[in-house]
N, C-alpha and C. Protein backbone atom coordinates (compact mmCIF):
# COMPACT_ATOMS: atom_id res chain seq x y z
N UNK A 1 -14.59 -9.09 -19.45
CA UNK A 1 -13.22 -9.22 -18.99
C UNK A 1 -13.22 -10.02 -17.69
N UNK A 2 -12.73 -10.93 -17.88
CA UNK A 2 -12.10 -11.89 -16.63
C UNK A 2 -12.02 -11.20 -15.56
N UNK A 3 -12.20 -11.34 -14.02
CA UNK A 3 -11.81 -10.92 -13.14
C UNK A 3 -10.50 -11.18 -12.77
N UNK A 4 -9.25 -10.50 -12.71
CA UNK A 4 -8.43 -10.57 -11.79
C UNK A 4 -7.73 -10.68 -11.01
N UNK A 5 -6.66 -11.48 -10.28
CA UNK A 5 -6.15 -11.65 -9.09
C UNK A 5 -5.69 -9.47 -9.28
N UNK A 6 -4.98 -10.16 -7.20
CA UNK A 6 -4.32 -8.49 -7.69
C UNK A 6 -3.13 -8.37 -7.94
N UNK A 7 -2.39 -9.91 -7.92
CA UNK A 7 -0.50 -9.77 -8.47
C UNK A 7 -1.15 -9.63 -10.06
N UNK A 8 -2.47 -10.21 -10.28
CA UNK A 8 -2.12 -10.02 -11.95
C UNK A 8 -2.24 -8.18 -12.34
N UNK A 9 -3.45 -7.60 -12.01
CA UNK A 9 -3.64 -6.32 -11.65
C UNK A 9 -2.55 -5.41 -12.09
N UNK A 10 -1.49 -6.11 -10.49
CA UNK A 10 -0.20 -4.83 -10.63
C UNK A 10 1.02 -5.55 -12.07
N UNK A 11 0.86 -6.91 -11.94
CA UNK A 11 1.71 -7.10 -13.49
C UNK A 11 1.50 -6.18 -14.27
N UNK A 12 -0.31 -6.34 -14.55
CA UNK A 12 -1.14 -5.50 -15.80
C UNK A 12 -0.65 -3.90 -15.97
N UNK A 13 -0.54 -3.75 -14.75
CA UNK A 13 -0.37 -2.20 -14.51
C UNK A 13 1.20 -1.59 -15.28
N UNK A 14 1.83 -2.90 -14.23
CA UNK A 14 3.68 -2.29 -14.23
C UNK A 14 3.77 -2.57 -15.99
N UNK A 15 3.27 -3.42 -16.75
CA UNK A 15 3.15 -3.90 -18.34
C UNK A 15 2.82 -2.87 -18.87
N UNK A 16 1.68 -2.05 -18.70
CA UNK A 16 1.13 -1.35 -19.37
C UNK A 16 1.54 0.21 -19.36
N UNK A 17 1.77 0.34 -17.89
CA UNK A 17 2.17 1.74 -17.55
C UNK A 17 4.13 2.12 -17.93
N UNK A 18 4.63 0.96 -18.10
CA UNK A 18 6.01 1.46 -17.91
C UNK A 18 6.42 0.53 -19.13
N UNK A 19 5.76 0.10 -19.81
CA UNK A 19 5.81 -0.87 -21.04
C UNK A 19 6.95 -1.42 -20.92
N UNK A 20 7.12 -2.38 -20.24
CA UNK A 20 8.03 -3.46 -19.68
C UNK A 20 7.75 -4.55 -20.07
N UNK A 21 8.24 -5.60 -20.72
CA UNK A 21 8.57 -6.98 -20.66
C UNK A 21 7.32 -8.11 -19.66
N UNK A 22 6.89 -8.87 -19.88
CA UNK A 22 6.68 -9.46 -18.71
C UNK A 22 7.60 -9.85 -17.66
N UNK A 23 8.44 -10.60 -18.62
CA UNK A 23 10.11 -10.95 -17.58
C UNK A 23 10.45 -10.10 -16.78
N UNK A 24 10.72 -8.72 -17.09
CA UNK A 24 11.28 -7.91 -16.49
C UNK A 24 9.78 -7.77 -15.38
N UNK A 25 9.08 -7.48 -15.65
CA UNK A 25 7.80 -7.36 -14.79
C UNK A 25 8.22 -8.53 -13.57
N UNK A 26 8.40 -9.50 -13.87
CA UNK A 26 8.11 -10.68 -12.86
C UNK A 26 9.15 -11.18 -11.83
N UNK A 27 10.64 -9.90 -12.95
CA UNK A 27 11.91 -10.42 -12.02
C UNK A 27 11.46 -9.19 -11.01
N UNK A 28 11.03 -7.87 -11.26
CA UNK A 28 10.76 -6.89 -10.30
C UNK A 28 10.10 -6.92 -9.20
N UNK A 29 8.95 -7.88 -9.66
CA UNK A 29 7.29 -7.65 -8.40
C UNK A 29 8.11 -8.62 -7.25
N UNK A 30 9.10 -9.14 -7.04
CA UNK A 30 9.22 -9.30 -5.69
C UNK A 30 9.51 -8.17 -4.67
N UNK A 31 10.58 -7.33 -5.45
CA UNK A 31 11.08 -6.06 -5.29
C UNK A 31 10.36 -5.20 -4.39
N UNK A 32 8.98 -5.16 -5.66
CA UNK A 32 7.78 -4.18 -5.04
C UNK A 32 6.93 -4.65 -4.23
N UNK A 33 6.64 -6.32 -3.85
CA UNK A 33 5.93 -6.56 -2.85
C UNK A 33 6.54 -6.46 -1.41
N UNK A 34 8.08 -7.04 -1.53
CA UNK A 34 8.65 -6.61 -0.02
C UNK A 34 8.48 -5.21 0.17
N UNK A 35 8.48 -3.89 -0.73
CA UNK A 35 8.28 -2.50 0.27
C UNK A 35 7.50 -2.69 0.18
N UNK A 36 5.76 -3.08 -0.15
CA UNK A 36 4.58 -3.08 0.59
C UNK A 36 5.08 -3.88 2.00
N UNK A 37 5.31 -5.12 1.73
CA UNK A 37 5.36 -5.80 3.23
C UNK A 37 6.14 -4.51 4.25
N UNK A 38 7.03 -3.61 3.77
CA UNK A 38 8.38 -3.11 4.60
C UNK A 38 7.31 -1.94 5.47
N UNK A 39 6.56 -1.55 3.70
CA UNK A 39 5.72 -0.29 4.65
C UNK A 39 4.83 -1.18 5.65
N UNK A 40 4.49 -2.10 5.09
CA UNK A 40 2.97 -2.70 6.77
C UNK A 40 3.97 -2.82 7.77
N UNK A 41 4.80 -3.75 8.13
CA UNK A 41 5.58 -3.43 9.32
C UNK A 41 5.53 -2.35 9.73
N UNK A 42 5.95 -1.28 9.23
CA UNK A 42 6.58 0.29 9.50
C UNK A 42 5.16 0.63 10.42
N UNK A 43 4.05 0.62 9.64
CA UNK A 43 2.86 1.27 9.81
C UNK A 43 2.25 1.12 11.57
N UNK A 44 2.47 -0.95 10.93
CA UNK A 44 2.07 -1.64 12.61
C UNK A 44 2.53 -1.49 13.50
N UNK A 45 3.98 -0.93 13.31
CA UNK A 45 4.71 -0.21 14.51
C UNK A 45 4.60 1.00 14.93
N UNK A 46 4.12 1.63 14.21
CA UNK A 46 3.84 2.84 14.25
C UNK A 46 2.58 2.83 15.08
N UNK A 47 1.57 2.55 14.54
CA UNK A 47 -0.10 2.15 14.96
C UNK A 47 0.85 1.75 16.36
N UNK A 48 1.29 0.99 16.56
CA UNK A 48 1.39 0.38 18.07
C UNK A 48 1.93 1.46 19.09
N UNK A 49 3.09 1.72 18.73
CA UNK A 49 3.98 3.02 19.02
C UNK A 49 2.79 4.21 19.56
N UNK A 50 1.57 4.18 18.81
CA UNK A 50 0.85 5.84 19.20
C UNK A 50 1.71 6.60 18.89
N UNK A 51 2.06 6.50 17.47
CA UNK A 51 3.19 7.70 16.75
C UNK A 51 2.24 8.33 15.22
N UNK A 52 1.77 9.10 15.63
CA UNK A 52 0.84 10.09 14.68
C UNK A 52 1.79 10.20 13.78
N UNK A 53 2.80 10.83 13.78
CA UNK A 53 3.51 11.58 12.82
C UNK A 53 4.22 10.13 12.23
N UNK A 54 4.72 9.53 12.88
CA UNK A 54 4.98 8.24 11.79
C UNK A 54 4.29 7.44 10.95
N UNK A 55 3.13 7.60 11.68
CA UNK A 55 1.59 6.80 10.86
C UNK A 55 1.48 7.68 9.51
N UNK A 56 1.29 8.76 9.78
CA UNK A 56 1.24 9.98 8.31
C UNK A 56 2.29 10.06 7.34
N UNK A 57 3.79 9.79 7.81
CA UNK A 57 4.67 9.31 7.10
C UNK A 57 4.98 8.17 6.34
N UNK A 58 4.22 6.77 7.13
CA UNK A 58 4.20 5.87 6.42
C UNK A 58 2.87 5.63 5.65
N UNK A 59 1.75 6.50 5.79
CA UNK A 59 0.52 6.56 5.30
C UNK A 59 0.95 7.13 3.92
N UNK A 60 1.70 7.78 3.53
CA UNK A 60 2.66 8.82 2.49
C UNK A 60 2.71 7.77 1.68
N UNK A 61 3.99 7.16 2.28
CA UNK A 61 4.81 6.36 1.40
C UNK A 61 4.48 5.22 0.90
N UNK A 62 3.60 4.67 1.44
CA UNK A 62 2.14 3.59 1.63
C UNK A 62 1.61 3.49 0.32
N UNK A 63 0.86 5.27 0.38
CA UNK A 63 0.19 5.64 -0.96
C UNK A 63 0.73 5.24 -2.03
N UNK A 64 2.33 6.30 -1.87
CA UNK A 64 2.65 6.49 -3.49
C UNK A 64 2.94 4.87 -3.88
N UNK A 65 3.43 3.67 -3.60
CA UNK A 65 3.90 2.62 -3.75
C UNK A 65 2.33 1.87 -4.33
N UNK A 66 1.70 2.25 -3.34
CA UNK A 66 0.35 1.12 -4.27
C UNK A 66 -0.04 1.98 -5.83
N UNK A 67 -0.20 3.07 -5.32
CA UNK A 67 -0.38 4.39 -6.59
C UNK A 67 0.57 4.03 -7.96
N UNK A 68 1.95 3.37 -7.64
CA UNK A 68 2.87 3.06 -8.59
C UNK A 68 2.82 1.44 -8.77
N UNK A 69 1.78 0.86 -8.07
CA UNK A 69 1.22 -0.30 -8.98
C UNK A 69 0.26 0.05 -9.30
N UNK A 70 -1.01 0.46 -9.12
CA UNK A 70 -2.27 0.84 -10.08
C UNK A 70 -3.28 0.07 -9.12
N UNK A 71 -3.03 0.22 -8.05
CA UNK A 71 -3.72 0.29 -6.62
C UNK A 71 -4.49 1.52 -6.09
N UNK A 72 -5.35 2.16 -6.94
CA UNK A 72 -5.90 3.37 -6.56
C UNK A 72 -6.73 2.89 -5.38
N UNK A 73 -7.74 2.33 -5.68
CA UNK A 73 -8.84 1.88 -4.55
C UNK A 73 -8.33 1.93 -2.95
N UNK A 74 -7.13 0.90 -3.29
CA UNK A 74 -6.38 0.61 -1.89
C UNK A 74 -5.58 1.44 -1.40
N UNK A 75 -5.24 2.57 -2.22
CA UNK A 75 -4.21 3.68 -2.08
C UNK A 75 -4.80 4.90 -1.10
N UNK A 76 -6.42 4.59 -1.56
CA UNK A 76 -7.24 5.73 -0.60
C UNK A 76 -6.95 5.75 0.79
N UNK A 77 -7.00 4.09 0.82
CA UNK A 77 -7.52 3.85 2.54
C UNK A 77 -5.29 4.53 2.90
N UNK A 78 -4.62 4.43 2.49
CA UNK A 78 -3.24 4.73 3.01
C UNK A 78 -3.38 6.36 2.68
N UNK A 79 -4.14 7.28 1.74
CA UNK A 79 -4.30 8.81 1.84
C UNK A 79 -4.94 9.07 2.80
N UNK A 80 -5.96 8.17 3.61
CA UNK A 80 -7.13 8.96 4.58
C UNK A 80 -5.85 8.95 5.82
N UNK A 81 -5.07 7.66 6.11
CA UNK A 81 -3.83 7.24 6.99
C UNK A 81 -3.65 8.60 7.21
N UNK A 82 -2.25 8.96 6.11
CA UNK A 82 -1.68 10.30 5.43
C UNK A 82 -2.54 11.55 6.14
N UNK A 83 -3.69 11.56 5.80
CA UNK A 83 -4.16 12.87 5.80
C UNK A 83 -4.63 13.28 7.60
N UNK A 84 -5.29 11.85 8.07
CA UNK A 84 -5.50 12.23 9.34
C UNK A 84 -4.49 12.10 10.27
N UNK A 85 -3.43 11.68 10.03
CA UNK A 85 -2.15 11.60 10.85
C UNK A 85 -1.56 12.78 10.60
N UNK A 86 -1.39 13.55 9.55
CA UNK A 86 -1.02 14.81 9.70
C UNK A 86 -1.69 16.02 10.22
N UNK A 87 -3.10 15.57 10.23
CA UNK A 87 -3.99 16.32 10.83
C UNK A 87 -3.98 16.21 12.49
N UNK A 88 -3.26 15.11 12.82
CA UNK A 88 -2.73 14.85 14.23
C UNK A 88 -4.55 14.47 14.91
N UNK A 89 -4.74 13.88 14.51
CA UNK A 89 -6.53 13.49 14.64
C UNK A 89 -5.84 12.27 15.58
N UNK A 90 -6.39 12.48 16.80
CA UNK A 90 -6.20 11.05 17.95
C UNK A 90 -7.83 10.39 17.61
N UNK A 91 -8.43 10.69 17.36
CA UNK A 91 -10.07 10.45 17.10
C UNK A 91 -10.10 9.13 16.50
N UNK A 92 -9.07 8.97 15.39
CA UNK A 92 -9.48 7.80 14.54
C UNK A 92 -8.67 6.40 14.77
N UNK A 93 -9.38 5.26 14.27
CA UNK A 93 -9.24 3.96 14.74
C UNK A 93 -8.18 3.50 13.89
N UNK A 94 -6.70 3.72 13.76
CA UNK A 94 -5.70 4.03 12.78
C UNK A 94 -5.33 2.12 12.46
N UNK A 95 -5.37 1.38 13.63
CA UNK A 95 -5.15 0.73 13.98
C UNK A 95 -6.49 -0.37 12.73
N UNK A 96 -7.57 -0.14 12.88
CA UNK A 96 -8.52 -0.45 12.15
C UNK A 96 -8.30 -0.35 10.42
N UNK A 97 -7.49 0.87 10.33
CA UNK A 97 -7.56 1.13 8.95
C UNK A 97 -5.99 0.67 8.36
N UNK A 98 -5.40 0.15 9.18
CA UNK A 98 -4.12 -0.76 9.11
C UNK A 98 -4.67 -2.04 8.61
N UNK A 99 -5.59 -2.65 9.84
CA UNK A 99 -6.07 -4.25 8.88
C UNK A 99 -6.93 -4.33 8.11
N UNK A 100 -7.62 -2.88 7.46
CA UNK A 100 -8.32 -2.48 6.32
C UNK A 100 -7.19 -2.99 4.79
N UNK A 101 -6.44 -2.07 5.50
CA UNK A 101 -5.16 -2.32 3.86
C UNK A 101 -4.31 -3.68 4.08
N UNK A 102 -4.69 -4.54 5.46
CA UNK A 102 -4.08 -5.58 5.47
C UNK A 102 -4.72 -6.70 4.33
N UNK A 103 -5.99 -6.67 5.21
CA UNK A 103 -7.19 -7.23 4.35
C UNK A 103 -7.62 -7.14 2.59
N UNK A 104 -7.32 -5.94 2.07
CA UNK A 104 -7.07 -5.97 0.39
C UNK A 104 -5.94 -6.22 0.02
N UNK A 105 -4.53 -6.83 1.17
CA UNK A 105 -3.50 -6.55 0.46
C UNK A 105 -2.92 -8.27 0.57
N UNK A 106 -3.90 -8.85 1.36
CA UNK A 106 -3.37 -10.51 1.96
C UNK A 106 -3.44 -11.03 0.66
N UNK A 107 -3.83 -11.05 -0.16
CA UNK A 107 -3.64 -11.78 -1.01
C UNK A 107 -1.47 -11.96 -1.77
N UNK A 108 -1.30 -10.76 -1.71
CA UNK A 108 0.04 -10.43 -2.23
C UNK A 108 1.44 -9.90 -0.71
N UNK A 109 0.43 -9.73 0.15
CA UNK A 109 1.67 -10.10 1.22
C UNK A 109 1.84 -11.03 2.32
């Protein structure tokens, strides 16, 4: 099997999982790439801000959105977000794990 881009990936995904059209697939994925872009803003402001509880909130919402393209891999690094921001952990490099999910996600934002 061919390797992949990752807009093809989440096409593959939104096609397969919600048995949609391509069309309909292709009029949507703009849809779903601006709330990825909406959540990274949110996040980087957050990260900047030193707002724990917003980082864990947008670490949340982060998840479920890649999770509902078929972004597991990349979905982790936004659960560890999630989990240590609610854990109110000042310890970790949040900021680091922001251009972690920037970095798997440049291709599509």
């Amino acid at each position: 099997m061919p390797h992949l881009s990752l807009s093809d990936r989440v096409k593959k995904h939104i096609c397969d999982q919600y048995r949609l059209p391509n069309d309909k697939v292709a009029s949507m994925l703009p849809t779903f790439l601006q709330t990825l872009q909406s959540h990274m803003q949110e996040l980087e402001k957050s990260v900047e801000n030193g707002e724990i509880q917003g980082i864990a909130k947008v670490g949340h919402k982060f998840k479920g959105a890649l999770l509902n393209l078929g972004l597991e891999e990349i979905a982790e690094i936004a659960l560890r977000i999630e989990t240590e921001g609610n854990a109110n952990n000042q310890g970790i490099d949040y900021l680091e794990l922001t251009m972690e999910l920037k970095e798997h996600l440049k291709e599509i934002l």
